[in-house]
PDB file of N, CA and C in Angstrom:
ATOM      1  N   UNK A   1     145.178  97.574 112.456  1.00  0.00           N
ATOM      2  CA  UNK A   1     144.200  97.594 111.395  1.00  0.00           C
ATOM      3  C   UNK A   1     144.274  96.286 110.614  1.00  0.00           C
ATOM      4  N   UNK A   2     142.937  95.755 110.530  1.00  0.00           N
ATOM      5  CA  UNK A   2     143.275  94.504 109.547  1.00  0.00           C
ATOM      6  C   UNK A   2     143.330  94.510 107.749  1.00  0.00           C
ATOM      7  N   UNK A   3     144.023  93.845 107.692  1.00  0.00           N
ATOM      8  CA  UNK A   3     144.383  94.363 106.143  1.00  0.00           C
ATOM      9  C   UNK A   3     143.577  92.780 105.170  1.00  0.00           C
ATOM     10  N   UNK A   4     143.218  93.662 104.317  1.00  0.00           N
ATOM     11  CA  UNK A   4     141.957  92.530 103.112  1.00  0.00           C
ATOM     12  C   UNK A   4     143.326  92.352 102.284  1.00  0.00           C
ATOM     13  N   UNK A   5     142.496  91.127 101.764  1.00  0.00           N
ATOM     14  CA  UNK A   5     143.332  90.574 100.790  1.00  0.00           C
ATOM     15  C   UNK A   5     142.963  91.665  99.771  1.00  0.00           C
ATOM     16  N   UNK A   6     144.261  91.685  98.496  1.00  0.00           N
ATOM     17  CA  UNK A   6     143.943  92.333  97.631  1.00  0.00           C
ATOM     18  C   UNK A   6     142.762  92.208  96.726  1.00  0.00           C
ATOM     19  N   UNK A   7     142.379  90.733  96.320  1.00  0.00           N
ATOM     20  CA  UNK A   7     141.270  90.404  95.868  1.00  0.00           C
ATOM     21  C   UNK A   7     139.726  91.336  96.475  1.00  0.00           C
ATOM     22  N   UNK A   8     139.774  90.215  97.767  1.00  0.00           N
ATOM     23  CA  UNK A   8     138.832  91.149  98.297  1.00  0.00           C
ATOM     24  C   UNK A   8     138.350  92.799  98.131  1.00  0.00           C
ATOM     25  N   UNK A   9     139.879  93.528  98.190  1.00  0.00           N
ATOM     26  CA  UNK A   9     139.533  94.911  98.813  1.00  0.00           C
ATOM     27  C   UNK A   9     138.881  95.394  97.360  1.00  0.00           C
ATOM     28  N   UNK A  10     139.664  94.572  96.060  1.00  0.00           N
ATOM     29  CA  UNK A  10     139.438  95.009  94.530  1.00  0.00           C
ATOM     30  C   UNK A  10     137.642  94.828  94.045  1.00  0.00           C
ATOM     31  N   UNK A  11     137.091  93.752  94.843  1.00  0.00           N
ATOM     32  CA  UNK A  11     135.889  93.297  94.964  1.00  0.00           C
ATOM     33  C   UNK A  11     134.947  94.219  95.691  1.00  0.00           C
ATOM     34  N   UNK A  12     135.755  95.034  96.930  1.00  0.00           N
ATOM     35  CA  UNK A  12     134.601  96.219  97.653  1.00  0.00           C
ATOM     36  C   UNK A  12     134.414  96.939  96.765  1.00  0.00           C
ATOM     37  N   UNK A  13     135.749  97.551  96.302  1.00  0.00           N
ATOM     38  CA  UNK A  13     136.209  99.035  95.159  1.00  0.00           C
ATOM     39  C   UNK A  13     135.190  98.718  94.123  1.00  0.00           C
ATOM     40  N   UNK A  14     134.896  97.515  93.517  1.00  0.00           N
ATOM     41  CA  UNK A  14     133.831  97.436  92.388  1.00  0.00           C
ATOM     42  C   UNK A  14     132.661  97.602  92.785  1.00  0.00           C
ATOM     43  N   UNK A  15     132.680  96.968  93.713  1.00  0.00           N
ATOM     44  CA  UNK A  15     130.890  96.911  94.101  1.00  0.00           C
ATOM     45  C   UNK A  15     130.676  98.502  94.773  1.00  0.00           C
ATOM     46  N   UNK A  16     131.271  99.229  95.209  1.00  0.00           N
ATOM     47  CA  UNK A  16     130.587 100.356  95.571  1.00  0.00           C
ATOM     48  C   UNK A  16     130.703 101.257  94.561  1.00  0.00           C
ATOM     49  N   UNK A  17     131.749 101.197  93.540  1.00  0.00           N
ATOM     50  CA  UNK A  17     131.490 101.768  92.285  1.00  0.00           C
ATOM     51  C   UNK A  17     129.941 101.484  91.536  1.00  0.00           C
ATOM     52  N   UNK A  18     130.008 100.313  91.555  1.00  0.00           N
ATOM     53  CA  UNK A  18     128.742  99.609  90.905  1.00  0.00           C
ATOM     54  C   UNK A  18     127.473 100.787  91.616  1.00  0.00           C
ATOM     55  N   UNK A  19     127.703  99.856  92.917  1.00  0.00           N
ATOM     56  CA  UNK A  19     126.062 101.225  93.178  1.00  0.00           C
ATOM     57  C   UNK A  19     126.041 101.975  92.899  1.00  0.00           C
ATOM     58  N   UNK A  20     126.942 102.337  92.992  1.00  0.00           N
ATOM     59  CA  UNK A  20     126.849 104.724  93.017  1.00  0.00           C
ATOM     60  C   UNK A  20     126.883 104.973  91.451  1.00  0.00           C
ATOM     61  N   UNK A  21     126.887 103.606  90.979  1.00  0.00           N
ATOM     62  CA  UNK A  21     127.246 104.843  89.382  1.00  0.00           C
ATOM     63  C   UNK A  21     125.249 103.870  89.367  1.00  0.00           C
ATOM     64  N   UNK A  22     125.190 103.050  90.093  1.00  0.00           N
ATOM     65  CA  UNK A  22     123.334 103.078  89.918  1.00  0.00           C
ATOM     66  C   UNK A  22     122.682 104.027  90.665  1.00  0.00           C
ATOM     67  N   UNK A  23     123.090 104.289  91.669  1.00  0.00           N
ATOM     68  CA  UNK A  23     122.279 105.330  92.704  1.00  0.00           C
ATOM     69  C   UNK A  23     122.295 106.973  91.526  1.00  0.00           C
ATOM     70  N   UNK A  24     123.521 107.092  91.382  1.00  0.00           N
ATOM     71  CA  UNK A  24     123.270 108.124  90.572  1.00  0.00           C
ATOM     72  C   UNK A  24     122.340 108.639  89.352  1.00  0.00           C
ATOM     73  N   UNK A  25     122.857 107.328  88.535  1.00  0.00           N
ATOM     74  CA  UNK A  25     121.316 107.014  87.157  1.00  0.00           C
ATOM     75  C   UNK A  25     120.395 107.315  87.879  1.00  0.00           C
ATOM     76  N   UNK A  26     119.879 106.599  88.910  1.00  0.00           N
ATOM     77  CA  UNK A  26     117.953 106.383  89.511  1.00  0.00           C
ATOM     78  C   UNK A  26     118.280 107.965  89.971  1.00  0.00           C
ATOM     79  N   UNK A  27     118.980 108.398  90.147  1.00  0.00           N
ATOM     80  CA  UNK A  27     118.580 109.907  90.572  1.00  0.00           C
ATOM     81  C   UNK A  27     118.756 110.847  90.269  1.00  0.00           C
ATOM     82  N   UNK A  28     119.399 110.575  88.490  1.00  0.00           N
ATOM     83  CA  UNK A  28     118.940 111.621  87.428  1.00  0.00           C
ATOM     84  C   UNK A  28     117.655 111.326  86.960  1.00  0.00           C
ATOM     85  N   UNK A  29     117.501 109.562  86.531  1.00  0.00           N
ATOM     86  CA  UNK A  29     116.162 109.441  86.124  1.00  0.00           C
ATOM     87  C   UNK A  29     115.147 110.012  86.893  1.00  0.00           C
ATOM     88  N   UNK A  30     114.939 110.002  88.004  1.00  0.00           N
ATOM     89  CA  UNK A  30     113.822 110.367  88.980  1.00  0.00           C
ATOM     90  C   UNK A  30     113.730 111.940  88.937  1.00  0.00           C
ATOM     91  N   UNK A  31     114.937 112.749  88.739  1.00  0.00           N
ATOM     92  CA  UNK A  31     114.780 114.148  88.494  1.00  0.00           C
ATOM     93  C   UNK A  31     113.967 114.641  87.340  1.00  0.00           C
ATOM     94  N   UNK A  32     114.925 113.875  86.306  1.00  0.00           N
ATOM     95  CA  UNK A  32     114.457 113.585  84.821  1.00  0.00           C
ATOM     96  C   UNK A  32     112.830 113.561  84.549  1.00  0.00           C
ATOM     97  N   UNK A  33     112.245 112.334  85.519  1.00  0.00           N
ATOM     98  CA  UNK A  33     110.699 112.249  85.056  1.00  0.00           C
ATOM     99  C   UNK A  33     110.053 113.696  85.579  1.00  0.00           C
ATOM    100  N   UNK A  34     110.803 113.828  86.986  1.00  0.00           N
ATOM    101  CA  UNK A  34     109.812 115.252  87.888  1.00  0.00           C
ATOM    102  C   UNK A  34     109.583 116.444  87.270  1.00  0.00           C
ATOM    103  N   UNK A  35     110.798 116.323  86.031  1.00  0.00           N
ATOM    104  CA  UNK A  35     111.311 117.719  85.311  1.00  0.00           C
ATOM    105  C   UNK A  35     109.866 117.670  84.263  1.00  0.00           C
ATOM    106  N   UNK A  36     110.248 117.009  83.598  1.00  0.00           N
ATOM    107  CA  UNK A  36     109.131 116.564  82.345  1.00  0.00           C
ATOM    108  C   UNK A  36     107.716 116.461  82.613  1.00  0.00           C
ATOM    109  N   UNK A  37     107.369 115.866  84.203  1.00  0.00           N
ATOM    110  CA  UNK A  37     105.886 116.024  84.730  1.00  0.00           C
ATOM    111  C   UNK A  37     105.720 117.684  84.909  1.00  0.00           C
ATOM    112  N   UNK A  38     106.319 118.216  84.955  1.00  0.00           N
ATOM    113  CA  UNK A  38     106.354 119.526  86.113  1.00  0.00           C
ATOM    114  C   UNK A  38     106.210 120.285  84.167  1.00  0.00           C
ATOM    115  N   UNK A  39     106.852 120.190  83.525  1.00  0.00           N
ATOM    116  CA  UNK A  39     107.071 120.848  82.017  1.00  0.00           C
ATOM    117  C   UNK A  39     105.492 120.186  81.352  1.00  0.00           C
ATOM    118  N   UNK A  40     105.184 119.368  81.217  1.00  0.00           N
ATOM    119  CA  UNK A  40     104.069 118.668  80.685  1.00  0.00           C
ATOM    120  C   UNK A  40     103.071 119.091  81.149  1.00  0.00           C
ATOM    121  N   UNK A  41     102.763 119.152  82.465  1.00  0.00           N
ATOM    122  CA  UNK A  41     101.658 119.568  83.306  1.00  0.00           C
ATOM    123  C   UNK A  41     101.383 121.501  82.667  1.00  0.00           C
ATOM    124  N   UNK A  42     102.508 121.796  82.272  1.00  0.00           N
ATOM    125  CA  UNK A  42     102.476 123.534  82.551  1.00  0.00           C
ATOM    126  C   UNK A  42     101.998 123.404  80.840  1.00  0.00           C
ATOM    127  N   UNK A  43     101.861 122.393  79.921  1.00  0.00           N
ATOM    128  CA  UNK A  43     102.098 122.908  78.556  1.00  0.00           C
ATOM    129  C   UNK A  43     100.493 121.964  77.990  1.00  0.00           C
ATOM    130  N   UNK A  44     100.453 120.884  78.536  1.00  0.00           N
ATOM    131  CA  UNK A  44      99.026 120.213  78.261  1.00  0.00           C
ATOM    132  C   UNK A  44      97.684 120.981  78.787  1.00  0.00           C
ATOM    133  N   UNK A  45      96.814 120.885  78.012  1.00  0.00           N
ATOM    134  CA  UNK A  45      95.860 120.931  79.040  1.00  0.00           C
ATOM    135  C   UNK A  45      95.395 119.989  79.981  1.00  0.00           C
ATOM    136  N   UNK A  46      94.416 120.792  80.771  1.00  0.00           N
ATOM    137  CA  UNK A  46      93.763 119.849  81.897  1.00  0.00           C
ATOM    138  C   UNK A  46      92.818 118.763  81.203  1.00  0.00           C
ATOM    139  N   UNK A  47      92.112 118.516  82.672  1.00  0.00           N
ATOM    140  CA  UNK A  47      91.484 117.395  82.306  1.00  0.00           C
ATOM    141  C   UNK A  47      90.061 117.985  81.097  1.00  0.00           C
ATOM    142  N   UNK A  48      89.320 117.450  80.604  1.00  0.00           N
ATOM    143  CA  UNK A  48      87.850 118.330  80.080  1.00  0.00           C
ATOM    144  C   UNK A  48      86.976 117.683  80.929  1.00  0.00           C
ATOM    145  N   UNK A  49      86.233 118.906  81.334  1.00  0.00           N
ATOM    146  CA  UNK A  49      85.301 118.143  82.628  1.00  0.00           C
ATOM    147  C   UNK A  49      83.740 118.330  81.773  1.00  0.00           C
ATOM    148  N   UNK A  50      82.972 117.091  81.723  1.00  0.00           N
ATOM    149  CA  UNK A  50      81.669 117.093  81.229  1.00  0.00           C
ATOM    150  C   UNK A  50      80.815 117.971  82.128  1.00  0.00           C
ATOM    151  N   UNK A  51      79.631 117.903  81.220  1.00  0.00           N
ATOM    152  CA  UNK A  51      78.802 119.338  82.204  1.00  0.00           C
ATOM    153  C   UNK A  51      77.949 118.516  83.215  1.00  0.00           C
ATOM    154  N   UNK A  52      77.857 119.479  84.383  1.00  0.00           N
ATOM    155  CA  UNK A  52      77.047 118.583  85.048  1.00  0.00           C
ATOM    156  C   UNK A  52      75.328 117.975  85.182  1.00  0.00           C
ATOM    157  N   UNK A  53      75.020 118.440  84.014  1.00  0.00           N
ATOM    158  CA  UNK A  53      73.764 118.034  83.570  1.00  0.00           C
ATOM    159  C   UNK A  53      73.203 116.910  83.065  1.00  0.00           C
ATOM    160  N   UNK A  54      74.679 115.954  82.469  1.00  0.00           N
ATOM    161  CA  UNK A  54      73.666 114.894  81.955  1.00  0.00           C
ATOM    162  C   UNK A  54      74.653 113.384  83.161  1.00  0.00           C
ATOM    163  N   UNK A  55      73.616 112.881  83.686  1.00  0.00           N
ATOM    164  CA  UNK A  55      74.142 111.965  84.995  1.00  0.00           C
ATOM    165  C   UNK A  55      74.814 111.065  84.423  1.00  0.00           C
ATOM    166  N   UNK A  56      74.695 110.941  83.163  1.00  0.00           N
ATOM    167  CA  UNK A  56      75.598 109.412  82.410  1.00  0.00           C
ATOM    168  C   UNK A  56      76.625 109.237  82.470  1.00  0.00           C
ATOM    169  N   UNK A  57      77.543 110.289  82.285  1.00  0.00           N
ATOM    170  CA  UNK A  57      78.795 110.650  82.052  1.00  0.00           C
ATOM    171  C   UNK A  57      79.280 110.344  81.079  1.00  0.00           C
ATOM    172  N   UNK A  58      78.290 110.970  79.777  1.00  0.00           N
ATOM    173  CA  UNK A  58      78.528 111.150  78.644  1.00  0.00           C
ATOM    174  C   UNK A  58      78.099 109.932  77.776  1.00  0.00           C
ATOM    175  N   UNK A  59      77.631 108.999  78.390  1.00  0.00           N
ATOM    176  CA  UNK A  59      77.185 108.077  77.163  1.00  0.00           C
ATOM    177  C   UNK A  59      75.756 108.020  76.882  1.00  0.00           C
ATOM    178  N   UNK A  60      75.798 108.731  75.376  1.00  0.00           N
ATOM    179  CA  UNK A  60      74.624 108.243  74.511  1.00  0.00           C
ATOM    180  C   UNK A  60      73.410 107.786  75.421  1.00  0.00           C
ATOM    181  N   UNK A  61      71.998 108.895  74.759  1.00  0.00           N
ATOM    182  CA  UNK A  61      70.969 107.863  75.299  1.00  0.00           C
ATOM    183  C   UNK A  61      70.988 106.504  74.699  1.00  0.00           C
ATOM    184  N   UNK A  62      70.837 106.329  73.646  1.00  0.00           N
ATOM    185  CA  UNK A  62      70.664 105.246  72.914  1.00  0.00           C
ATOM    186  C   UNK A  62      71.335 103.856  73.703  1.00  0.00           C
ATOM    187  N   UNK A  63      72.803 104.351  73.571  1.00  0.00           N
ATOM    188  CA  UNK A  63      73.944 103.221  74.208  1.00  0.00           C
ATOM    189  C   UNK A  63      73.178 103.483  75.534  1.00  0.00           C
ATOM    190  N   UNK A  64      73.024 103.581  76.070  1.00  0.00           N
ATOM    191  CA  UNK A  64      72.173 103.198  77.828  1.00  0.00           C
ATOM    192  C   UNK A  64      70.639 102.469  77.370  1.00  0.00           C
ATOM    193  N   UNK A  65      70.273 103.019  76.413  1.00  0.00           N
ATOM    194  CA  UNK A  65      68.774 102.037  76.380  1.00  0.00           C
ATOM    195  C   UNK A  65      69.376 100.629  75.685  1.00  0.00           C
ATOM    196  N   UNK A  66      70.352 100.321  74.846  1.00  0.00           N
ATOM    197  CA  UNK A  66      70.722  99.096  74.076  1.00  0.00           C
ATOM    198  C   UNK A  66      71.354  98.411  75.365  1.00  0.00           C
ATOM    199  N   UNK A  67      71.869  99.076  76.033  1.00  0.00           N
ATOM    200  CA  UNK A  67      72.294  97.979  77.615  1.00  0.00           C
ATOM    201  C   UNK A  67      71.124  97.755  77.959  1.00  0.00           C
ATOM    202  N   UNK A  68      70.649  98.182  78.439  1.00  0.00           N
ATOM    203  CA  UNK A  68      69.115  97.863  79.557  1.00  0.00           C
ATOM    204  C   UNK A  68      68.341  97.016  78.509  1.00  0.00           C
ATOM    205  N   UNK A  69      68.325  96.784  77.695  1.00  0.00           N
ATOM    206  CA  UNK A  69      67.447  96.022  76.674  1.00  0.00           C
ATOM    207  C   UNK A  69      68.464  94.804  76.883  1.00  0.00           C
ATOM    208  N   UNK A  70      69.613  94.494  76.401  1.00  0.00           N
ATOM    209  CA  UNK A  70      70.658  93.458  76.258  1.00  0.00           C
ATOM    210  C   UNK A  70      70.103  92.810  77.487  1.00  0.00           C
ATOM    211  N   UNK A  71      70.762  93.616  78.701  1.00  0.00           N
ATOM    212  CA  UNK A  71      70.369  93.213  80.397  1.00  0.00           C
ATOM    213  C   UNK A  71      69.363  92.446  80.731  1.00  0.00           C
ATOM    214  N   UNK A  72      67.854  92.957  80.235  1.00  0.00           N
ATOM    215  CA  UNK A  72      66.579  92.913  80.637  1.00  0.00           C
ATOM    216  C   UNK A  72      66.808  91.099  79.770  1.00  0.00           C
ATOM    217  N   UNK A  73      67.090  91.393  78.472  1.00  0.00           N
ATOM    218  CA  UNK A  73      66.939  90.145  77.603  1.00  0.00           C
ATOM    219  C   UNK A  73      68.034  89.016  78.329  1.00  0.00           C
ATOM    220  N   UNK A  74      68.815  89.133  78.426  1.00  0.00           N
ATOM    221  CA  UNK A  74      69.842  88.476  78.957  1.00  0.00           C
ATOM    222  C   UNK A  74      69.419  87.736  80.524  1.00  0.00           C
ATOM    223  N   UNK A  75      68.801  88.747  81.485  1.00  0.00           N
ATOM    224  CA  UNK A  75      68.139  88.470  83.131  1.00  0.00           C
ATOM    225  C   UNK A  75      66.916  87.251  82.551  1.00  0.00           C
ATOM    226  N   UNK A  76      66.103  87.518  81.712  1.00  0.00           N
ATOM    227  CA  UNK A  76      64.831  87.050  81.005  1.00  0.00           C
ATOM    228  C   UNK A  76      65.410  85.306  80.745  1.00  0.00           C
ATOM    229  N   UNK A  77      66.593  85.087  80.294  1.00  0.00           N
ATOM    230  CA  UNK A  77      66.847  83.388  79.907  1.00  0.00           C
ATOM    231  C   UNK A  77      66.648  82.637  80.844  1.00  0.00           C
TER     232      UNK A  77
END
């Protein structure tokens, strides 16, 4: 068996400490967010869905005629 210098072997021992105490964080955090999406989702409401009657999707007649006027004036220079 070949044997590491002590340096070295003290240098693996850190660095795989190092990851695993990161691998571990990222995979409480990642539980962490799923928990809170999964809790959030059950306690918010949904989306509000507009009715399907007016094609604008909700904006103002007015604000649609002040574009098309801007537009028309603006195409016109």
């Amino acid at each position: 068996m070949i044997e590491l210098d002590p340096l070295v072997a003290a240098g693996l021992q850190l660095m795989l400490v190092g990851m695993g105490t990161v691998f571990v964080f990222l995979s409480l955090l990642v539980l962490a967010v799923r928990v809170m999406s999964g809790v959030l989702g059950r306690l918010a409401p949904g989306p509000q869905e507009s009715s399907a009657s007016d094609p604008s999707g909700g904006v103002p007649p007015a604000h649609v005629a002040a574009i098309v006027g801007a537009l028309e004036k603006h195409t016109k220079r």
